[in-house]
Protein backbone atom coordinates (compact mmCIF):
# COMPACT_ATOMS: atom_id res chain seq x y z
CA UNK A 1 62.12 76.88 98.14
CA UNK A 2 59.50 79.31 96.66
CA UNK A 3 60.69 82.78 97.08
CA UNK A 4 57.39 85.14 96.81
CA UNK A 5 57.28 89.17 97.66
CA UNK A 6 56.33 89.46 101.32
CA UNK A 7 53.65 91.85 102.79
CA UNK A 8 54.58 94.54 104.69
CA UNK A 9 54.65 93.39 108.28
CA UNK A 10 53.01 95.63 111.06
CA UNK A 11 56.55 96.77 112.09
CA UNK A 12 57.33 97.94 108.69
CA UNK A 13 54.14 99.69 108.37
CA UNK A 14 55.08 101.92 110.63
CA UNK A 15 58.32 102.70 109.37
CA UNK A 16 57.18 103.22 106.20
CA UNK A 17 54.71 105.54 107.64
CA UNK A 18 57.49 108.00 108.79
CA UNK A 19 59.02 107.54 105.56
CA UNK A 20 56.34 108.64 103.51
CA UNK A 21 55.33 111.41 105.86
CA UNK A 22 58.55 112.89 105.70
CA UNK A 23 58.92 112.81 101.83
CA UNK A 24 55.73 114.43 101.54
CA UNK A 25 56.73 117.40 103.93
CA UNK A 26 56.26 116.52 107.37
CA UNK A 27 59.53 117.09 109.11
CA UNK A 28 61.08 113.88 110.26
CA UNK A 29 61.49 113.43 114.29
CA UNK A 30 64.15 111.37 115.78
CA UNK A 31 63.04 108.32 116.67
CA UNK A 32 65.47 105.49 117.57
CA UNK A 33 65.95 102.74 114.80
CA UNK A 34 63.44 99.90 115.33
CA UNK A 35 65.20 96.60 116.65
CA UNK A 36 64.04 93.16 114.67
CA UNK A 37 65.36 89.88 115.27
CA UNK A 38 69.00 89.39 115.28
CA UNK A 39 70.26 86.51 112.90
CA UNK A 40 70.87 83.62 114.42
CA UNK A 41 74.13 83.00 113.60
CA UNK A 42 75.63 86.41 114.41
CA UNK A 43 78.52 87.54 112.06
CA UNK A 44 80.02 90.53 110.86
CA UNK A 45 82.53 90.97 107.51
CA UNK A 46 79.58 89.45 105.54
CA UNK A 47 78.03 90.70 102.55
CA UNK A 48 74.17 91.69 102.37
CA UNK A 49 71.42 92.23 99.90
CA UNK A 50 68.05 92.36 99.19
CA UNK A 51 65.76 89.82 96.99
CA UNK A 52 61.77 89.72 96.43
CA UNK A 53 61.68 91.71 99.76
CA UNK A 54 63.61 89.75 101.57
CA UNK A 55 67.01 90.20 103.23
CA UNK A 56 70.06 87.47 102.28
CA UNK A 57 73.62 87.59 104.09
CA UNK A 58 76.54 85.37 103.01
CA UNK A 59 79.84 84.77 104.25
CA UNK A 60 81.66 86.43 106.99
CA UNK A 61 83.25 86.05 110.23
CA UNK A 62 80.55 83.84 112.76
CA UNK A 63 81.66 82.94 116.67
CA UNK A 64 85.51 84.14 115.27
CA UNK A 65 85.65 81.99 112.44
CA UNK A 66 84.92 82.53 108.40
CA UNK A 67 81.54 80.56 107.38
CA UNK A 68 79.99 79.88 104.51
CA UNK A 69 76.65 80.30 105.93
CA UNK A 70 73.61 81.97 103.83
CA UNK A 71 70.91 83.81 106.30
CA UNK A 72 68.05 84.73 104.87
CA UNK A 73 65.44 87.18 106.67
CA UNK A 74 61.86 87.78 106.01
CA UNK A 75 60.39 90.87 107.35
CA UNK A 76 56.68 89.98 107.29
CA UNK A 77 57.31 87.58 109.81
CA UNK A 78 60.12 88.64 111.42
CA UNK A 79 62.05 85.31 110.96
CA UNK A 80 65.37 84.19 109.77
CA UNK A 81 65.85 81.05 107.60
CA UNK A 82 68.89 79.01 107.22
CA UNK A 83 69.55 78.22 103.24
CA UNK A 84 72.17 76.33 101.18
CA UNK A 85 75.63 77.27 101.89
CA UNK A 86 78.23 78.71 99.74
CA UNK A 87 80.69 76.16 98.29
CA UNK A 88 83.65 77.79 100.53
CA UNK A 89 83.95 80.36 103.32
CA UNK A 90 84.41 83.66 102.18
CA UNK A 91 84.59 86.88 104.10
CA UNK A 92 85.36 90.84 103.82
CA UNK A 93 84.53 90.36 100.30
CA UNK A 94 83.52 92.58 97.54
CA UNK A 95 79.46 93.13 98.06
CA UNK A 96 77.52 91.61 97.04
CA UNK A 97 74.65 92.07 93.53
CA UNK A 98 71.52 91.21 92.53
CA UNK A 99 70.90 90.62 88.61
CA UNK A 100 67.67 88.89 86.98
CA UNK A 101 66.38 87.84 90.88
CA UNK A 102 69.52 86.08 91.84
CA UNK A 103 72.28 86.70 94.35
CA UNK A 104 75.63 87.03 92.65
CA UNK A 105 79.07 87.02 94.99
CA UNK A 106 82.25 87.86 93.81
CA UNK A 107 85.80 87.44 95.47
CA UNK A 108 86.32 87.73 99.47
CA UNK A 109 88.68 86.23 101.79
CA UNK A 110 88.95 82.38 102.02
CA UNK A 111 91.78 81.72 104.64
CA UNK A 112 95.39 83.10 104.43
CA UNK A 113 94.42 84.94 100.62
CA UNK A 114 91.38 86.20 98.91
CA UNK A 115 89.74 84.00 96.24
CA UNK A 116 88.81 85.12 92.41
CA UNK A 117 85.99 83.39 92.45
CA UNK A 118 82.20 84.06 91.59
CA UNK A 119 79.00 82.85 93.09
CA UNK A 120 75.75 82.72 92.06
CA UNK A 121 72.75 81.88 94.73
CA UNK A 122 69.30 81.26 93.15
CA UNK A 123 66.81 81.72 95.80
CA UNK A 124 63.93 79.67 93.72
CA UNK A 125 66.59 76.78 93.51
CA UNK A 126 68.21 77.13 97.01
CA UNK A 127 71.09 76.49 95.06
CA UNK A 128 74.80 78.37 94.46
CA UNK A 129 76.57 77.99 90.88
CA UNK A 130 80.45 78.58 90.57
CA UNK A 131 80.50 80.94 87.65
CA UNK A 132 83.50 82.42 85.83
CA UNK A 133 86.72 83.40 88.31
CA UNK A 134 87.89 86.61 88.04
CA UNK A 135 91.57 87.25 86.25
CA UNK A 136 92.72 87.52 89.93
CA UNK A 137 92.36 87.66 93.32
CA UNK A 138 89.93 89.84 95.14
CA UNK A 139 88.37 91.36 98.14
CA UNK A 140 87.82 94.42 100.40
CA UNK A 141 86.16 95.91 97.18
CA UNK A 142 82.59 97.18 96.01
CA UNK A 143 80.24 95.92 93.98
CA UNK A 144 77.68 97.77 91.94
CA UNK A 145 74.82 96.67 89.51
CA UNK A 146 74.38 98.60 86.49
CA UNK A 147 72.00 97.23 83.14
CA UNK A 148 72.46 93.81 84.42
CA UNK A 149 76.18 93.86 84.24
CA UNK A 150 78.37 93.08 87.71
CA UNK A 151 81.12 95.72 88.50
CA UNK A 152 83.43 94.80 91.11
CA UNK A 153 86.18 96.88 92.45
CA UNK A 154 88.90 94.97 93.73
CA UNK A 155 91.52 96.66 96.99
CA UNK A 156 92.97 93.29 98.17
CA UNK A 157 94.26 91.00 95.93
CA UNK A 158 96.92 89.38 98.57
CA UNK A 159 100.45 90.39 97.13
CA UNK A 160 100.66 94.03 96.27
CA UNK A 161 99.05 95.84 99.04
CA UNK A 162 96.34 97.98 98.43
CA UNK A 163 94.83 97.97 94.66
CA UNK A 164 92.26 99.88 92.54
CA UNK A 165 91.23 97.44 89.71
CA UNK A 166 87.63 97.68 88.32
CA UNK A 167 85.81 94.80 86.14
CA UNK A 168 82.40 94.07 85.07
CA UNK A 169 80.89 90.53 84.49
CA UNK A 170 78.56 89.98 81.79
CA UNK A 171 75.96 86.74 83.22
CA UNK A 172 75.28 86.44 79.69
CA UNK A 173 78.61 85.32 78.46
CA UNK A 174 79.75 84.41 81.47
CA UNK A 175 82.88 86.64 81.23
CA UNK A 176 84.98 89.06 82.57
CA UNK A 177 86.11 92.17 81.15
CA UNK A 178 88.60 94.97 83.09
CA UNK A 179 88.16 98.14 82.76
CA UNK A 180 89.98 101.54 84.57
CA UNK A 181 90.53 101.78 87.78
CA UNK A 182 89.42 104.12 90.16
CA UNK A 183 92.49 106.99 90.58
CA UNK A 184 92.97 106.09 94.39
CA UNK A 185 92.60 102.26 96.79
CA UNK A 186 89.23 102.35 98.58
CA UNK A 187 89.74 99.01 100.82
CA UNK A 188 86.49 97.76 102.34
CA UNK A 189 84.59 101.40 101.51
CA UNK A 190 81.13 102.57 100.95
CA UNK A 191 79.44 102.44 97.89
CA UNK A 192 76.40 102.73 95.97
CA UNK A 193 74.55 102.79 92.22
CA UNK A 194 72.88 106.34 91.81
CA UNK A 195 71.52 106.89 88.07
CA UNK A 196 73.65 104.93 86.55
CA UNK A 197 76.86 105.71 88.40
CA UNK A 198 78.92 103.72 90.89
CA UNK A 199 80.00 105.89 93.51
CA UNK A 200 83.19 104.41 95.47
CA UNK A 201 83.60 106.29 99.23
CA UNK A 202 86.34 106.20 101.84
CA UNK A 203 88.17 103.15 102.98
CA UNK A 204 91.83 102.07 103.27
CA UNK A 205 93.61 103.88 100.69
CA UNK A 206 97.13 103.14 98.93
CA UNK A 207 99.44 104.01 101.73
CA UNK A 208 97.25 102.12 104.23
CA UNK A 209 95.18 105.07 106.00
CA UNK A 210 91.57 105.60 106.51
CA UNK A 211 90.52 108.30 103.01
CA UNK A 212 87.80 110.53 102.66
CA UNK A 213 87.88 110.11 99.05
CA UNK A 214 84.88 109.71 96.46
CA UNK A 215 85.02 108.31 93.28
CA UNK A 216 82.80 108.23 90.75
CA UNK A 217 82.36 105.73 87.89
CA UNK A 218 80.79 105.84 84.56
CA UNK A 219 80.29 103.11 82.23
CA UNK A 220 79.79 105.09 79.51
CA UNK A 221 82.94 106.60 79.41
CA UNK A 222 85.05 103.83 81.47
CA UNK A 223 86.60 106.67 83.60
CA UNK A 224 86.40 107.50 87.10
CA UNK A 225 85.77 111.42 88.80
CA UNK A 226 87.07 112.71 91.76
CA UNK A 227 83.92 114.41 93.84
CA UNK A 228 83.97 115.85 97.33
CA UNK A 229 85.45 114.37 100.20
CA UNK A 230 83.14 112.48 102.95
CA UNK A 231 82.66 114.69 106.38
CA UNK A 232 84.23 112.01 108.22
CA UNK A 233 86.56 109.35 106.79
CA UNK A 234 86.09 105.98 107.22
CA UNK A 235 86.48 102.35 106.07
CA UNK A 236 84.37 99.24 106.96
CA UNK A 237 81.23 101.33 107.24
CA UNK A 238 77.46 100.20 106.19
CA UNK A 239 76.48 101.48 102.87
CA UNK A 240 72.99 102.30 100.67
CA UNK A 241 71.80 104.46 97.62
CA UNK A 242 68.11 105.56 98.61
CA UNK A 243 66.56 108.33 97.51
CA UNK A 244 69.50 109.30 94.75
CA UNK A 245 71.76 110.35 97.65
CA UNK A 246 74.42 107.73 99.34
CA UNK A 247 74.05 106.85 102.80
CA UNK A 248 77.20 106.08 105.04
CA UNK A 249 76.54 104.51 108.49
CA UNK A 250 78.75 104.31 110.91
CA UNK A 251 82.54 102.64 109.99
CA UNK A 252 85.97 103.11 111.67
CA UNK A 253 87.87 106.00 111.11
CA UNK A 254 90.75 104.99 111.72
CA UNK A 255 91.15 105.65 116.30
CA UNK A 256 87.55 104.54 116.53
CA UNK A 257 84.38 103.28 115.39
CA UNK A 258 81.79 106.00 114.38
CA UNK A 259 78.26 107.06 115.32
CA UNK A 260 77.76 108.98 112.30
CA UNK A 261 75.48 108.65 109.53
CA UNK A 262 76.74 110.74 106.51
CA UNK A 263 74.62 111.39 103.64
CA UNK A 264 76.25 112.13 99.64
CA UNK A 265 74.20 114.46 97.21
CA UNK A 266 75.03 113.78 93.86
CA UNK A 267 73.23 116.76 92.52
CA UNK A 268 75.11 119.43 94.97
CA UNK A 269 78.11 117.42 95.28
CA UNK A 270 77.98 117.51 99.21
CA UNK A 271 78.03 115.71 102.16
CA UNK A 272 75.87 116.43 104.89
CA UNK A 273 76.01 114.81 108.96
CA UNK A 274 71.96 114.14 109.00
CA UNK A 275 72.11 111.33 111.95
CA UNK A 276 73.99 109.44 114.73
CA UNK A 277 73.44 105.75 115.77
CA UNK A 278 72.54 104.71 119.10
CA UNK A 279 76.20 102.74 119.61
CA UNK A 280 79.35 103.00 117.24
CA UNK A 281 79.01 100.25 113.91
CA UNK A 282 81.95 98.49 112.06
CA UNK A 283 82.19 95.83 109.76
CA UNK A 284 78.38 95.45 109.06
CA UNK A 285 75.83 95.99 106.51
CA UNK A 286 73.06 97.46 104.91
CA UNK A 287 70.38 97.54 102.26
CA UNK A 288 67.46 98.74 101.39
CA UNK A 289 63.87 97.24 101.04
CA UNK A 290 60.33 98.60 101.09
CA UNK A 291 62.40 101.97 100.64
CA UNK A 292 63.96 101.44 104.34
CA UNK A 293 67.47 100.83 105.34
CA UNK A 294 68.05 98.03 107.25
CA UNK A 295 71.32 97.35 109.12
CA UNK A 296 72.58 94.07 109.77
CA UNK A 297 75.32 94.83 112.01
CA UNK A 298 77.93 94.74 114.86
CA UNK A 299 77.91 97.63 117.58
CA UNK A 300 81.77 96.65 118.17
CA UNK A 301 84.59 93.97 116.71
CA UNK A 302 83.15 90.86 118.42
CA UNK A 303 80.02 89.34 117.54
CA UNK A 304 77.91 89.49 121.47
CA UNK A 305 75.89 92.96 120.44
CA UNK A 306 74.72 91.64 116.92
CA UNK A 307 71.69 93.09 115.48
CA UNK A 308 68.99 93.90 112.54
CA UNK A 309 67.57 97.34 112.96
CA UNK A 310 65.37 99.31 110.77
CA UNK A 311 66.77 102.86 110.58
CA UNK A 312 63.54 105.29 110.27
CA UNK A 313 64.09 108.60 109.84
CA UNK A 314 66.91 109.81 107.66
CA UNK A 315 66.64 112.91 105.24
């Protein structure tokens, strides 16, 4: 399958349109996110990313059971494709990365335990390779690209409750390394690469409750920073790093799903409310391409109200 870098369709135009016009000074307005077509096979627990402009979800949880399904969608023409599968079902993984122009998968649910396992989907191929398995089992983590190294966070590993390991994969020896973990359990959180740094938000922490907590990483110094505390904690909420701040949409805080679109500044070390969706979001995902967010996601815990939705105007 030849992968090439889509145009712009007229939709995303638009969008980009109010994008632009905002960063050059024209206030933003509130206009409602723009629907697209929802995936065909709906599913939610999956893991998303972006290739060559186009949009690639694996995994998750489709009509109630775990699939190994890969969904690929191509904004120019506002159609989703069907590609190779992944060798096993995996769910409420770890993320999901992209190093080199290839879609790299580590850990996730498969059944009664999470797996250790790492895949890697070339698009020009429409192939998946089994690469090197982590030194346990993972899932409900993060996973952030940073100089074409893999860094996983791992807050499930099936026996201990609720863990904070950290380890980075290295595609060209095809090895894992661990490194410190983050100083509190962030199961299923936000996350995000900013300039270098993997930021770690919210989630399930060691005792089981929803955290506000954000954690920084640096690889330079293998050590982890406290910051301030999200506006409104959550877990299992949509997640991307655009414009050097990290965006937070939606998630469950623990009594209920949220509205809420919170917004990180590195630089001031705040948090800032700049949005509300149109219905509460859980367990889906985002990521960015043409500089947009796009949401691939589930307005409740069943899979009847799934959509893709280009979210226009945030600050």
């Amino acid at each position: 399958m030849k992968v090439s870098t889509p145009r712009i369709a007229g939709v995303c135009r638009a969008c980009v349109g109010i994008l632009v016009g905002y960063l050059i000074g024209v206030p933003a307005y509130a206009a409602s996110p723009v629907s697209l077509a929802p995936p065909p096979y709906p599913n939610r627990l999956a893991e998303t990313e972006s290739i060559n402009g186009l949009i690639y979800v694996s995994g998750g949880y489709s009509a109630g059971v775990p699939t190994s399904m890969l969904q690929a969608f191509n904004p120019e023409s506002n159609t989703w494709t069907l590609l190779a599968s992944m060798p096993l079902t995996l769910y409420q993984g770890d993320g999901a990365g992209v190093i080199n122009s290839q879609l790299y998968v580590a850990g996730g649910w498969n059944g009664s335990l999470p797996t250790n396992t790492l895949l890697m989907f070339d698009p020009l191929s429409n192939t998946w390779t089994t690469l090197a398995s982590l030194s346990h089992l993972s899932a409900c983590g993060a996973t952030g690209v940073i100089n074409s190294l893999l860094y996983v966070t791992t807050a499930c590993n099936g026996f201990t409750g609720w863990t904070n390991l950290l380890d980075v994969y290295n595609p060209g020896t095809n090895s894992w390394t661990s490194l410190t973990g983050s100083n509190s359990a962030h199961g299923s959180p936000a996350f995000g690469v900013i300039n270098g740094l993997f930021y770690v938000a919210g989630g399930i922490d060691g005792s089981g409750s929803v955290t506000g907590v954000l954690e920084v990483y640096n690889p330079a110094t293998n050590s982890w920073t406290t910051l301030a505390p999200m506006k409104v904690p959550v877990q299992s909420a949509a997640s991307v790093s655009l414009n050097g701040q990290l965006y937070v949409f939606g998630g469950n805080n623990g009594t209920k799903n949220e509205t809420t679109v919170q917004a990180y500044n590195p630089y001031t070390n705040e948090w800032k409310i700049v949005a509300s969706l149109p219905e509460a979001l859980v367990e889906s995902a985002a990521v960015v391409v043409y500089g947009l967010p796009f949401m691939e996601g589930d307005s409740d815990t069943g899979t009847t109200n799934q959509y893709l939705r280009i979210i226009p105007t945030i600050p």
